[in-house]
C-alpha atoms as a PDB file:
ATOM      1  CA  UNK A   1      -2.086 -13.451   9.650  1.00  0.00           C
ATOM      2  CA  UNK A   2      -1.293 -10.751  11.960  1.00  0.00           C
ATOM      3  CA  UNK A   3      -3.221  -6.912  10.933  1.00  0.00           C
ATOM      4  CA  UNK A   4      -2.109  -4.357  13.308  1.00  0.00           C
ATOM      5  CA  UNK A   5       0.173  -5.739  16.375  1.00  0.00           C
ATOM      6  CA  UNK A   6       2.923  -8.261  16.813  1.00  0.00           C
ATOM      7  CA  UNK A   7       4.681  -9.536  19.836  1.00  0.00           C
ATOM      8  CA  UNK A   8       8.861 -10.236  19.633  1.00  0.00           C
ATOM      9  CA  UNK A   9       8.566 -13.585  20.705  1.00  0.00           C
ATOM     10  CA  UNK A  10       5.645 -14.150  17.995  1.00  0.00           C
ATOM     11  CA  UNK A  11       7.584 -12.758  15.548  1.00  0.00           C
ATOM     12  CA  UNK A  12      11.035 -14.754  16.372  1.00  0.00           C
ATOM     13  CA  UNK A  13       8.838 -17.686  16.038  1.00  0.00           C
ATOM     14  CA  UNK A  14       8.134 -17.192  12.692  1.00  0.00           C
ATOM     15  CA  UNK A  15       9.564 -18.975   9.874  1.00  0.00           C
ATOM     16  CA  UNK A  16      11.662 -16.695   8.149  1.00  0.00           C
ATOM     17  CA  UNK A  17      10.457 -17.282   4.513  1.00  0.00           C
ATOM     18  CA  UNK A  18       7.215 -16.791   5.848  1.00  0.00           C
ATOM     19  CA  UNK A  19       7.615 -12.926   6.708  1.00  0.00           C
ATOM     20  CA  UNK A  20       9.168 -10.006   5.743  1.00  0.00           C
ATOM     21  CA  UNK A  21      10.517  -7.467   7.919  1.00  0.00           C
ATOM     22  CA  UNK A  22      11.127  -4.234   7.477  1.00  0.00           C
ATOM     23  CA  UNK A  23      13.472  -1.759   9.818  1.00  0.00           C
ATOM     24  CA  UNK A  24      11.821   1.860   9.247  1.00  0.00           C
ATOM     25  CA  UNK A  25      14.092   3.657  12.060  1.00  0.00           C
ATOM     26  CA  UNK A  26      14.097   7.327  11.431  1.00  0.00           C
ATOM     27  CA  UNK A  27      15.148  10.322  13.141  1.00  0.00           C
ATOM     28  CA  UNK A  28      13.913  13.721  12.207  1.00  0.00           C
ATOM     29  CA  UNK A  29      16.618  15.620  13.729  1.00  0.00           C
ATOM     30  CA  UNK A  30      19.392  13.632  11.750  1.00  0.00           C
ATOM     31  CA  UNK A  31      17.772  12.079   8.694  1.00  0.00           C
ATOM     32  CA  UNK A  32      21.432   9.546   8.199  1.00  0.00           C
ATOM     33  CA  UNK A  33      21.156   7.907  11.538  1.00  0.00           C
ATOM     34  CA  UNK A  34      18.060   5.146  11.206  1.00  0.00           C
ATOM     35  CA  UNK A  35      20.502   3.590   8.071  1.00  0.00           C
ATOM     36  CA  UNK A  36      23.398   3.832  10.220  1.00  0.00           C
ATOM     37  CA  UNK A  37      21.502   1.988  13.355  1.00  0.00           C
ATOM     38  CA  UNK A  38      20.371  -0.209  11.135  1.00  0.00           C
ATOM     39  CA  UNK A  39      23.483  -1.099  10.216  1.00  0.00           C
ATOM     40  CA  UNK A  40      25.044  -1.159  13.089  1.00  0.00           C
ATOM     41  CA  UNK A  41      22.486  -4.037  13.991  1.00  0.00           C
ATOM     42  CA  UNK A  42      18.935  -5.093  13.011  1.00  0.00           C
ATOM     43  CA  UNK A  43      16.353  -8.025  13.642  1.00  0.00           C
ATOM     44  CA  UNK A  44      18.360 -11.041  11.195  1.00  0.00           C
ATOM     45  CA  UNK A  45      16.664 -10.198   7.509  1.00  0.00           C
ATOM     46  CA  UNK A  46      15.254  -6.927   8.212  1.00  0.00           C
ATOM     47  CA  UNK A  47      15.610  -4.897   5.192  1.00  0.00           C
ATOM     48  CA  UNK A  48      15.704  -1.010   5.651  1.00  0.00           C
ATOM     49  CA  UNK A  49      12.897   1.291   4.168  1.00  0.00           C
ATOM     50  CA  UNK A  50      13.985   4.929   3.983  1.00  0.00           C
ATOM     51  CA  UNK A  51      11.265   7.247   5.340  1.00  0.00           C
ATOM     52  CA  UNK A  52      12.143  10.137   2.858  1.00  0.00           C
ATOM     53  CA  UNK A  53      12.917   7.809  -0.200  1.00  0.00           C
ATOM     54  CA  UNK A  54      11.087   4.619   0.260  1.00  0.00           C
ATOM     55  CA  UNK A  55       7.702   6.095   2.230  1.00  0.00           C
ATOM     56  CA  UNK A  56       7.532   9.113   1.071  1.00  0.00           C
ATOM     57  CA  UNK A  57       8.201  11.123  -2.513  1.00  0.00           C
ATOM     58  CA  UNK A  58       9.991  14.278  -1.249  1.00  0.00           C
ATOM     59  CA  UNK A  59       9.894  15.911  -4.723  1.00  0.00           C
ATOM     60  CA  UNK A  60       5.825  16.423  -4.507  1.00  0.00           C
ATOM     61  CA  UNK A  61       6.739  19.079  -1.290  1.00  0.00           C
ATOM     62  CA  UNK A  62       5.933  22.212  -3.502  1.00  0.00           C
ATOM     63  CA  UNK A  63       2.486  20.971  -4.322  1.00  0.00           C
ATOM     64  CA  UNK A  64       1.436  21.830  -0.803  1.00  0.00           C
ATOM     65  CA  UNK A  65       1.008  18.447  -0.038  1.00  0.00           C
ATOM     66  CA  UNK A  66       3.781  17.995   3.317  1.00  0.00           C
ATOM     67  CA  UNK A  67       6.950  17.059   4.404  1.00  0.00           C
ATOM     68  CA  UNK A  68       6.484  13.877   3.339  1.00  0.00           C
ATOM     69  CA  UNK A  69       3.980  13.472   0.484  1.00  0.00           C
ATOM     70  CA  UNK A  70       2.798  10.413  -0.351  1.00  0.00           C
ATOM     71  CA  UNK A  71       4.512   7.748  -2.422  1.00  0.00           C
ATOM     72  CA  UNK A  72       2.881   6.620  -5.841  1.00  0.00           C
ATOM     73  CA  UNK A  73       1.215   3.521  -5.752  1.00  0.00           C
ATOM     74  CA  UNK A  74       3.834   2.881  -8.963  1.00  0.00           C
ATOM     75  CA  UNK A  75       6.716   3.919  -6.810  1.00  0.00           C
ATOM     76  CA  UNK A  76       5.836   2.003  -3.362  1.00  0.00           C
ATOM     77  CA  UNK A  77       5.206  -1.040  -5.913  1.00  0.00           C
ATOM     78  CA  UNK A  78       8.706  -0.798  -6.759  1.00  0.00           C
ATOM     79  CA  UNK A  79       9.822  -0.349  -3.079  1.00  0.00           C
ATOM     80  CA  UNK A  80       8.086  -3.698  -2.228  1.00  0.00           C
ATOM     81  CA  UNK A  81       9.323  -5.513  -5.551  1.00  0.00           C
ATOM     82  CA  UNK A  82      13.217  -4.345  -5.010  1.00  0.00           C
ATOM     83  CA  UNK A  83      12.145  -5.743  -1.163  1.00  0.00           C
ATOM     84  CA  UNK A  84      11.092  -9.245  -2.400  1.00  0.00           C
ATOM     85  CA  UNK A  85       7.655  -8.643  -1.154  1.00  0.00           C
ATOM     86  CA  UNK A  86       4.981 -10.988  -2.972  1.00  0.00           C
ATOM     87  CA  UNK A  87       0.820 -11.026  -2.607  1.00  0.00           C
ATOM     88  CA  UNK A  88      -0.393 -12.159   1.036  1.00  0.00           C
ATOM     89  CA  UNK A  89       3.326 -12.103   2.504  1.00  0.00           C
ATOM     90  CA  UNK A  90       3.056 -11.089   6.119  1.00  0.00           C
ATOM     91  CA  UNK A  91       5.329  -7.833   6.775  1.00  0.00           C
ATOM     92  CA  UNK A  92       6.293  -6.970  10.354  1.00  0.00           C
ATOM     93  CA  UNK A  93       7.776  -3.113  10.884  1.00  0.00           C
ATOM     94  CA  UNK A  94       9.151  -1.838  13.578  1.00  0.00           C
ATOM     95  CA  UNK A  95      10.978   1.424  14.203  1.00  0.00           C
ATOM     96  CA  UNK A  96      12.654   2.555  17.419  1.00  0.00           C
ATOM     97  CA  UNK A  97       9.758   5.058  18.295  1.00  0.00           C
ATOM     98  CA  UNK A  98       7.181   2.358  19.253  1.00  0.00           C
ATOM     99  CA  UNK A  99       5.417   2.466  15.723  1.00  0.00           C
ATOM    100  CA  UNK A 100       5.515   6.321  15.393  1.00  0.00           C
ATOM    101  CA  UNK A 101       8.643   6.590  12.815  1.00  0.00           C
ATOM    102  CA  UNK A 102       7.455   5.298  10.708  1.00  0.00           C
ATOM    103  CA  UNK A 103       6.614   1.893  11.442  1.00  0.00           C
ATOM    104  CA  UNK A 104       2.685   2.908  11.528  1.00  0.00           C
ATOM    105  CA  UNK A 105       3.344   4.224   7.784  1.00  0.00           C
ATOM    106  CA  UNK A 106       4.379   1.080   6.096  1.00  0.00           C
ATOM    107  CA  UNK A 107       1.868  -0.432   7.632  1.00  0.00           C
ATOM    108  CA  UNK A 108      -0.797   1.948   6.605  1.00  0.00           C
ATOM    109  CA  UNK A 109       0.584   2.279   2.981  1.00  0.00           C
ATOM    110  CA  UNK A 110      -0.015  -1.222   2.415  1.00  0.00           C
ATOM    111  CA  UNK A 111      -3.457  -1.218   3.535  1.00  0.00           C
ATOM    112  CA  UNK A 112      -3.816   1.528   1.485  1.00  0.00           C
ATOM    113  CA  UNK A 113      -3.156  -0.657  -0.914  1.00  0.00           C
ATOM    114  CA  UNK A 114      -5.371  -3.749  -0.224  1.00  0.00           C
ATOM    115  CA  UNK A 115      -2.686  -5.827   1.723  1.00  0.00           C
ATOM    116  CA  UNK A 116      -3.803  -6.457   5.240  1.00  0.00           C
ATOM    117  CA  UNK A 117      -0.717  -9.545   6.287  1.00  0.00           C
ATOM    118  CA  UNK A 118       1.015  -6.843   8.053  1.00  0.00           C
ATOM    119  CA  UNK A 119       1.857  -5.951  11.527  1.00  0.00           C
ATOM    120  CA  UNK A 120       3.421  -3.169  13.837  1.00  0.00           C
ATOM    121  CA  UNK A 121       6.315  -5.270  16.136  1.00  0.00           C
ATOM    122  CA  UNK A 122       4.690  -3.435  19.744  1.00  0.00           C
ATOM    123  CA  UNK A 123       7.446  -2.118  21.238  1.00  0.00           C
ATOM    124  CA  UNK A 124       9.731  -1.676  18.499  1.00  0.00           C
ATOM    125  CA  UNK A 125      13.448  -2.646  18.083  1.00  0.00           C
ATOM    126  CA  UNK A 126      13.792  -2.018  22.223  1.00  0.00           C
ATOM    127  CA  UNK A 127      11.211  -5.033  22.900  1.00  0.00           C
ATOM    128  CA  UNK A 128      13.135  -7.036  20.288  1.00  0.00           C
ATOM    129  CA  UNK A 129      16.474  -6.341  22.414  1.00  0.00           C
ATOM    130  CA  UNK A 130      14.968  -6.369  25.963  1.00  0.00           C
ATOM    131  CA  UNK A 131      13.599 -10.313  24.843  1.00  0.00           C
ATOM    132  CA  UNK A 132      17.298 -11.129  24.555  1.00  0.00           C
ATOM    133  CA  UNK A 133      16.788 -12.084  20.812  1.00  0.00           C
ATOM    134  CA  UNK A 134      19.189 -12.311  18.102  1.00  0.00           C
ATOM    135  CA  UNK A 135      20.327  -9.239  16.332  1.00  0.00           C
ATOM    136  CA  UNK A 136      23.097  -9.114  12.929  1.00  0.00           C
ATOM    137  CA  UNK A 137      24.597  -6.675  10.589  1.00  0.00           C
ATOM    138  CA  UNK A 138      24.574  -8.164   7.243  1.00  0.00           C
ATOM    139  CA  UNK A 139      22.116  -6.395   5.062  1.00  0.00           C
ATOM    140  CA  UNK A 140      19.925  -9.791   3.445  1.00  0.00           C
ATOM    141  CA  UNK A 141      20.248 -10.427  -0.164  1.00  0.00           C
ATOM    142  CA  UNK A 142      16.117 -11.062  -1.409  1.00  0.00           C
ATOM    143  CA  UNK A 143      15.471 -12.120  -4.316  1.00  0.00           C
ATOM    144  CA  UNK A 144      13.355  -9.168  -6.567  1.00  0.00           C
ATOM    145  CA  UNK A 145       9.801  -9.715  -7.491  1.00  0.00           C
ATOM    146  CA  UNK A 146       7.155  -8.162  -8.903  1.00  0.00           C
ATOM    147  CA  UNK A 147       4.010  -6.000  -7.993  1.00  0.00           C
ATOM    148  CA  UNK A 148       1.629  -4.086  -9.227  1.00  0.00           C
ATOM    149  CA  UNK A 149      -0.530  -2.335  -6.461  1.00  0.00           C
ATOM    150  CA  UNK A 150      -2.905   0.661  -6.377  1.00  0.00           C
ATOM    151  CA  UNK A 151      -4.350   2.515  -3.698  1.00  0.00           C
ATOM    152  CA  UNK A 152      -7.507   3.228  -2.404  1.00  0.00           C
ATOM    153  CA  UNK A 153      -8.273   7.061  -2.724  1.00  0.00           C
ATOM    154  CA  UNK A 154     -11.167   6.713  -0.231  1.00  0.00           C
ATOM    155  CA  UNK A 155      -8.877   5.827   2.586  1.00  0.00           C
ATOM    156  CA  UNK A 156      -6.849   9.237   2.323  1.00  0.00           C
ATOM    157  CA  UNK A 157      -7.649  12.640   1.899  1.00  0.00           C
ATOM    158  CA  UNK A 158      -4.873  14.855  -0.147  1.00  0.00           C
ATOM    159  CA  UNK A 159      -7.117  18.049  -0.272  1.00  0.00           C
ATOM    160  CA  UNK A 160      -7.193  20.602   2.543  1.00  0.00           C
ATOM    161  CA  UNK A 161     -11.318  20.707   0.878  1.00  0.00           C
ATOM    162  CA  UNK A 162     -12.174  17.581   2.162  1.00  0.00           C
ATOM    163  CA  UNK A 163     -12.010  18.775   5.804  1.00  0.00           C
ATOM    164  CA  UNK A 164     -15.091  21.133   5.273  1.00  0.00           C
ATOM    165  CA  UNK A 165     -17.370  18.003   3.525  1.00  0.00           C
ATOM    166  CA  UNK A 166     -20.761  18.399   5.149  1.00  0.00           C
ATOM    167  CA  UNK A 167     -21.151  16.620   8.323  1.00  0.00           C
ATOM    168  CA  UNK A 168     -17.162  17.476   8.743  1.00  0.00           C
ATOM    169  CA  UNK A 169     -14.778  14.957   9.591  1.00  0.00           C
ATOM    170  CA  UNK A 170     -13.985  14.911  12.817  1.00  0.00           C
ATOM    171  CA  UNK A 171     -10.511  15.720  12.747  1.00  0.00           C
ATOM    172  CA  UNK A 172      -7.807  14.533  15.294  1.00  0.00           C
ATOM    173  CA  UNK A 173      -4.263  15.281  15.821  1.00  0.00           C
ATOM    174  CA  UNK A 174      -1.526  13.004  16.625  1.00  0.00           C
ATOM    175  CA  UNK A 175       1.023  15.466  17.570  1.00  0.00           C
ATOM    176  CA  UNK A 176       2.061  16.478  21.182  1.00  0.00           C
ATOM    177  CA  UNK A 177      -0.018  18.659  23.234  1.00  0.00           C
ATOM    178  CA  UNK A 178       2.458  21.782  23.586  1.00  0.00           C
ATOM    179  CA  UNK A 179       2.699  21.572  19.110  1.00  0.00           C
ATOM    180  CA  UNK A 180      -1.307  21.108  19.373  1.00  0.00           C
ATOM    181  CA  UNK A 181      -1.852  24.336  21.426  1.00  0.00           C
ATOM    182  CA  UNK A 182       0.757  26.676  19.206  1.00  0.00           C
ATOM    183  CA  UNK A 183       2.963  26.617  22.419  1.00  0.00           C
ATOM    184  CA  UNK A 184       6.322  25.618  19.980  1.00  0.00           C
ATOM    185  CA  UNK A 185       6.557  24.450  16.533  1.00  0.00           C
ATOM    186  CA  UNK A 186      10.393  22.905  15.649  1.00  0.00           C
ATOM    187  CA  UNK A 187       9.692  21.984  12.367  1.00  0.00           C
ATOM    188  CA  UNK A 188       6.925  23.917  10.478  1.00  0.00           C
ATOM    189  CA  UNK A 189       6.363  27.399   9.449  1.00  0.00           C
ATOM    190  CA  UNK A 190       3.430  27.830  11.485  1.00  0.00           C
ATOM    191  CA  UNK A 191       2.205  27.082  14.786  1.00  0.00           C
ATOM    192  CA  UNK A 192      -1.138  25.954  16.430  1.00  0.00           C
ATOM    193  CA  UNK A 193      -3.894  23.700  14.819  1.00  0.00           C
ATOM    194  CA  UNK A 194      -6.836  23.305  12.420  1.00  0.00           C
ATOM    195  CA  UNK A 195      -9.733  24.794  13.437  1.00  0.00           C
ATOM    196  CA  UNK A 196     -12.317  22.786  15.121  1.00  0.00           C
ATOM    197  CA  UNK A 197      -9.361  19.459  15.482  1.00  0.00           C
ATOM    198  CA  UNK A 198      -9.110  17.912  18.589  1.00  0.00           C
ATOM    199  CA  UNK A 199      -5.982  16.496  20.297  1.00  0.00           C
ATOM    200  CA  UNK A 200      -4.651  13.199  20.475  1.00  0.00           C
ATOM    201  CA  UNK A 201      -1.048  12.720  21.226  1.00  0.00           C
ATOM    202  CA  UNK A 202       0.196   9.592  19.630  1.00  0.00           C
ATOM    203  CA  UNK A 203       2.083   8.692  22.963  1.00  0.00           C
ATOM    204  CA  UNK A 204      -1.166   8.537  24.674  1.00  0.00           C
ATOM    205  CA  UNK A 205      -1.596   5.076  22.582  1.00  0.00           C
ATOM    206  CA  UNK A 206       1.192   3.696  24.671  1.00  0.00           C
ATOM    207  CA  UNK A 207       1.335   2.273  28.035  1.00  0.00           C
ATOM    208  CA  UNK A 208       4.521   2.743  30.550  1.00  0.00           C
ATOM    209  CA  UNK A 209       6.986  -0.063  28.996  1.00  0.00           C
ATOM    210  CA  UNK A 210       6.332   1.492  25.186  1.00  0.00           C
ATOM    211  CA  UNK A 211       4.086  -1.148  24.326  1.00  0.00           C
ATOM    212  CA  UNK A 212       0.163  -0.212  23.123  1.00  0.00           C
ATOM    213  CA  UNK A 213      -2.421  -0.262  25.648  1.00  0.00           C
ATOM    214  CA  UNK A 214      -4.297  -3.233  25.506  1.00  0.00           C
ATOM    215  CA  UNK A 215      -6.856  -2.941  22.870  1.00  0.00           C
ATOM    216  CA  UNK A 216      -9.982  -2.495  25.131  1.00  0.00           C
ATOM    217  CA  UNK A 217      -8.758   0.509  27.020  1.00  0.00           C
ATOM    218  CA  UNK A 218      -7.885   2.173  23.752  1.00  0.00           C
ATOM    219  CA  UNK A 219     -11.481   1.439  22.504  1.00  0.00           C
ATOM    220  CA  UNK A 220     -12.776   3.221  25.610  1.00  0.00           C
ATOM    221  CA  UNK A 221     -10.444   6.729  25.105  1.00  0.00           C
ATOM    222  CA  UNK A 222     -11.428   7.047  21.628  1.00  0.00           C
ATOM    223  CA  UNK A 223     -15.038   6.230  22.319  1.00  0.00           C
ATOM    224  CA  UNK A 224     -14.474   9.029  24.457  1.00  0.00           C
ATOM    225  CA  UNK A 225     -13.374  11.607  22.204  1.00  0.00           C
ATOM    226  CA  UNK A 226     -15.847  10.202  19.394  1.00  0.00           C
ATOM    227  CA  UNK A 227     -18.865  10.730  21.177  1.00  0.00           C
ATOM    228  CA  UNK A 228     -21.883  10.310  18.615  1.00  0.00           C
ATOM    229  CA  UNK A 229     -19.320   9.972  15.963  1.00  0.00           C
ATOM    230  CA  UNK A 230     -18.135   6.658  13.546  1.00  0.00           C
ATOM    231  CA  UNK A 231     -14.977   5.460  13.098  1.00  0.00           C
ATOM    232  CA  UNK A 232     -15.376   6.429   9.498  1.00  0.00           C
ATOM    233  CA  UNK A 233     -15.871  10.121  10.030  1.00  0.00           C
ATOM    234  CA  UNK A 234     -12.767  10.451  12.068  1.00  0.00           C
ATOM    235  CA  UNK A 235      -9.859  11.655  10.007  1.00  0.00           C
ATOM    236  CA  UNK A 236      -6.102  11.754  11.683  1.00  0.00           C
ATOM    237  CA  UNK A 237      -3.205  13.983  10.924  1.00  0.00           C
ATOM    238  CA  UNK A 238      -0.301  15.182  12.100  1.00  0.00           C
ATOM    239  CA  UNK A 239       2.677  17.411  11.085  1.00  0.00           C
ATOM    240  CA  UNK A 240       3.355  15.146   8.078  1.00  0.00           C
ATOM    241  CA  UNK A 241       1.324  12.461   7.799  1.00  0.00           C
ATOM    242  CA  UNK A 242       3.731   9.973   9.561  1.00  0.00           C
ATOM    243  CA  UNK A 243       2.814   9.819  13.418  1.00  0.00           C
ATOM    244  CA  UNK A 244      -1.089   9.927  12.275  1.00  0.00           C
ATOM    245  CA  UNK A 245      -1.088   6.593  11.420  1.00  0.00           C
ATOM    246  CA  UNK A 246      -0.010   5.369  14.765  1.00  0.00           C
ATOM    247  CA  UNK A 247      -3.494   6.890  15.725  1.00  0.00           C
ATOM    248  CA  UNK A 248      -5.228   4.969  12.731  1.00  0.00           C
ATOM    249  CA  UNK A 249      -3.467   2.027  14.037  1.00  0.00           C
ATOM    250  CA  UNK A 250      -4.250   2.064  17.497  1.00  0.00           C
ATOM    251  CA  UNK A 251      -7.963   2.576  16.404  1.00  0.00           C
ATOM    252  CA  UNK A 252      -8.038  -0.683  14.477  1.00  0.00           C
ATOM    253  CA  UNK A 253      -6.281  -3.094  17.358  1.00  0.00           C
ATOM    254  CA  UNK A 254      -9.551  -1.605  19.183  1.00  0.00           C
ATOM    255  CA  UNK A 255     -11.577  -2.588  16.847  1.00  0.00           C
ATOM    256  CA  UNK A 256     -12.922   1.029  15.124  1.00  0.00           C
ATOM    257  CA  UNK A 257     -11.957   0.362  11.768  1.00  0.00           C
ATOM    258  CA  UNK A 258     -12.284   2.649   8.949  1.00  0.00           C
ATOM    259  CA  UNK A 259     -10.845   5.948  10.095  1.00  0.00           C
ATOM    260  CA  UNK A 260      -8.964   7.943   7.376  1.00  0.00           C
ATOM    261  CA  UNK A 261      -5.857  10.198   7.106  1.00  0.00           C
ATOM    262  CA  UNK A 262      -5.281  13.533   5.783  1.00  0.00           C
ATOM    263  CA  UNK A 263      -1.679  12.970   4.199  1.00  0.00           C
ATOM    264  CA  UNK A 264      -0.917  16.285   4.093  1.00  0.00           C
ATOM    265  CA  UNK A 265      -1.026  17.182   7.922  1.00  0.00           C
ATOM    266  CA  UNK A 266      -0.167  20.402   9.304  1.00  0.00           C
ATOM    267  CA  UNK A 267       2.489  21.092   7.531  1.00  0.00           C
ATOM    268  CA  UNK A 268       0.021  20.551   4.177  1.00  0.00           C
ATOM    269  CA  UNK A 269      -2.358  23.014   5.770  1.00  0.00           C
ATOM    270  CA  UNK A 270       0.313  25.720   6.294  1.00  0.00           C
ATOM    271  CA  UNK A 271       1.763  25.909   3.099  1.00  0.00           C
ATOM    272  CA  UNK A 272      -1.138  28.199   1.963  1.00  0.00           C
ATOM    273  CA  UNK A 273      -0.869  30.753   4.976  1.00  0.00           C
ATOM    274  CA  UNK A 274      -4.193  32.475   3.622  1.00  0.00           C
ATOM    275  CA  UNK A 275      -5.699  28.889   5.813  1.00  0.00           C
ATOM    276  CA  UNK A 276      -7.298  29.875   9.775  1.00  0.00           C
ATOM    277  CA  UNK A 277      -4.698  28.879  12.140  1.00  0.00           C
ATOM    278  CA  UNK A 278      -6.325  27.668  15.854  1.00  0.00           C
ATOM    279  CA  UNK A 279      -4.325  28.077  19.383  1.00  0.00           C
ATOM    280  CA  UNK A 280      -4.588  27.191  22.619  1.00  0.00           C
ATOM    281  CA  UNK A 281      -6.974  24.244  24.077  1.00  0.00           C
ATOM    282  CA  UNK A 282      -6.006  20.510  24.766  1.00  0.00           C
END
């Protein structure tokens, strides 16, 4: 059973009714393209998951709760059922942004529900194609199923309230420095960060050919920015909740398990603009 990482040439050598794979491609900038790569040619019976439709429940934006609110546990069941997705399955995603959209979701939404037979592919759809390894176009017919899941509501926190518990969380942020510091903001209201957050740029998780560092020398940089502090009083976000889980992910292939997310993210935090608003740093 593979948890957090999996190599292409592991995963070609799976048996295909042993795994299911899921292509989560997504571009921000033109929300139609990751379906149209995907059709245009995918790992043979990847299905597609939709970050907007499948991840995320778009309708839940006016309760302050991000660009891309959380899924219910009712809806994601249905996801995985139309998907053919049955109890201790392995699932392999893989995006084309090494894990970051949204790849690192899936995974984390089904260990937010209690299934831990899933993997990241490290290095995305590019390591798949630089092995030389088969790709198709026909979308896979899978048979439906079943499920049932719920989530765990002490993995996540959906209130901006939980970030002043006392001790605090120590909060970290997954976006890129120059978003971090206020510098530019393309796609929320408001720039900067939340007070007292400290930076971590999900592309820091990644070495020079787009794969994840290896797992000790990510252990060492987040020992580093966790000082005295637990895994479990770290809490990620992001500007949506999507990139903060490649964070949460690269924390458990080093072995600091039991870090949380703040679904919500930045663009949760802004929606009340009566919230502090922290530049510079980083």
């Amino acid at each position: 059973m593979k948890t957090t990482l999996i190599s292409a040439a592991e995963l070609a050598a799976l048996p295909p009714d042993e795994v299911l794979i899921v292509d989560c491609r997504k571009d921000l900038a033109d929300p139609a393209k990751g379906r149209r790569d995907y059709l245009a040619g995918h790992i043979p019976g990847a299905v597609y998951a939709e970050l907007d439709t499948d991840l995320s429940d778009l309708s839940r934006q006016p309760e302050g709760l991000g660009r891309h609110p959380l899924p219910s546990a009712a809806a994601f069941s249905a996801v995985l059922a139309r998907w053919g997705w049955r109890p201790g399955l392995q699932v392999v995603c893989y995006d084309a942004a090494n894990g970051a959209l949204a790849a690192a979701r899936l995974w984390w939404l089904l260990r937010l529900a209690g299934e831990y037979a899933v993997a990241v592919l490290d290095g995305g759809y590019a390591a798949w194609q630089a092995a030389g390894l088969p790709t198709e176009t026909a979308v896979p017919q899978r048979a439906a199923t079943t499920a049932a899941l719920s989530f765990d509501p002490a993995q996540v926190l959906l209130d901006h309230t939980a970030l002043h518990a006392t001790p605090a969380p120590l909060l970290l942020d997954a976006r890129a420095a120059p978003r971090y510091r206020g510098d530019t903001e393309p796609l929320d209201p408001v720039a900067g960060h939340v007070p007292g957050a400290l930076n971590r740029p999900f592309a820091d998780n990644l070495a020079a050919d787009g794969r994840f560092k290896p797992a000790t020398e990510l252990r060492h940089e987040f020992l580093d920015l966790l000082g005295t502090r637990t895994p479990a009083e770290v809490v990620h976000m992001c500007g949506s909740g999507v990139t903060a889980c490649h964070n949460l992910l690269a924390m458990e292939h080093a072995g600091l398990a039991g870090s949380r997310l703040y679904a919500p993210s930045w663009s949760g935090w802004v929606s009340d603009r009566s919230r502090p608003v922290a530049t510079g740093g980083a």
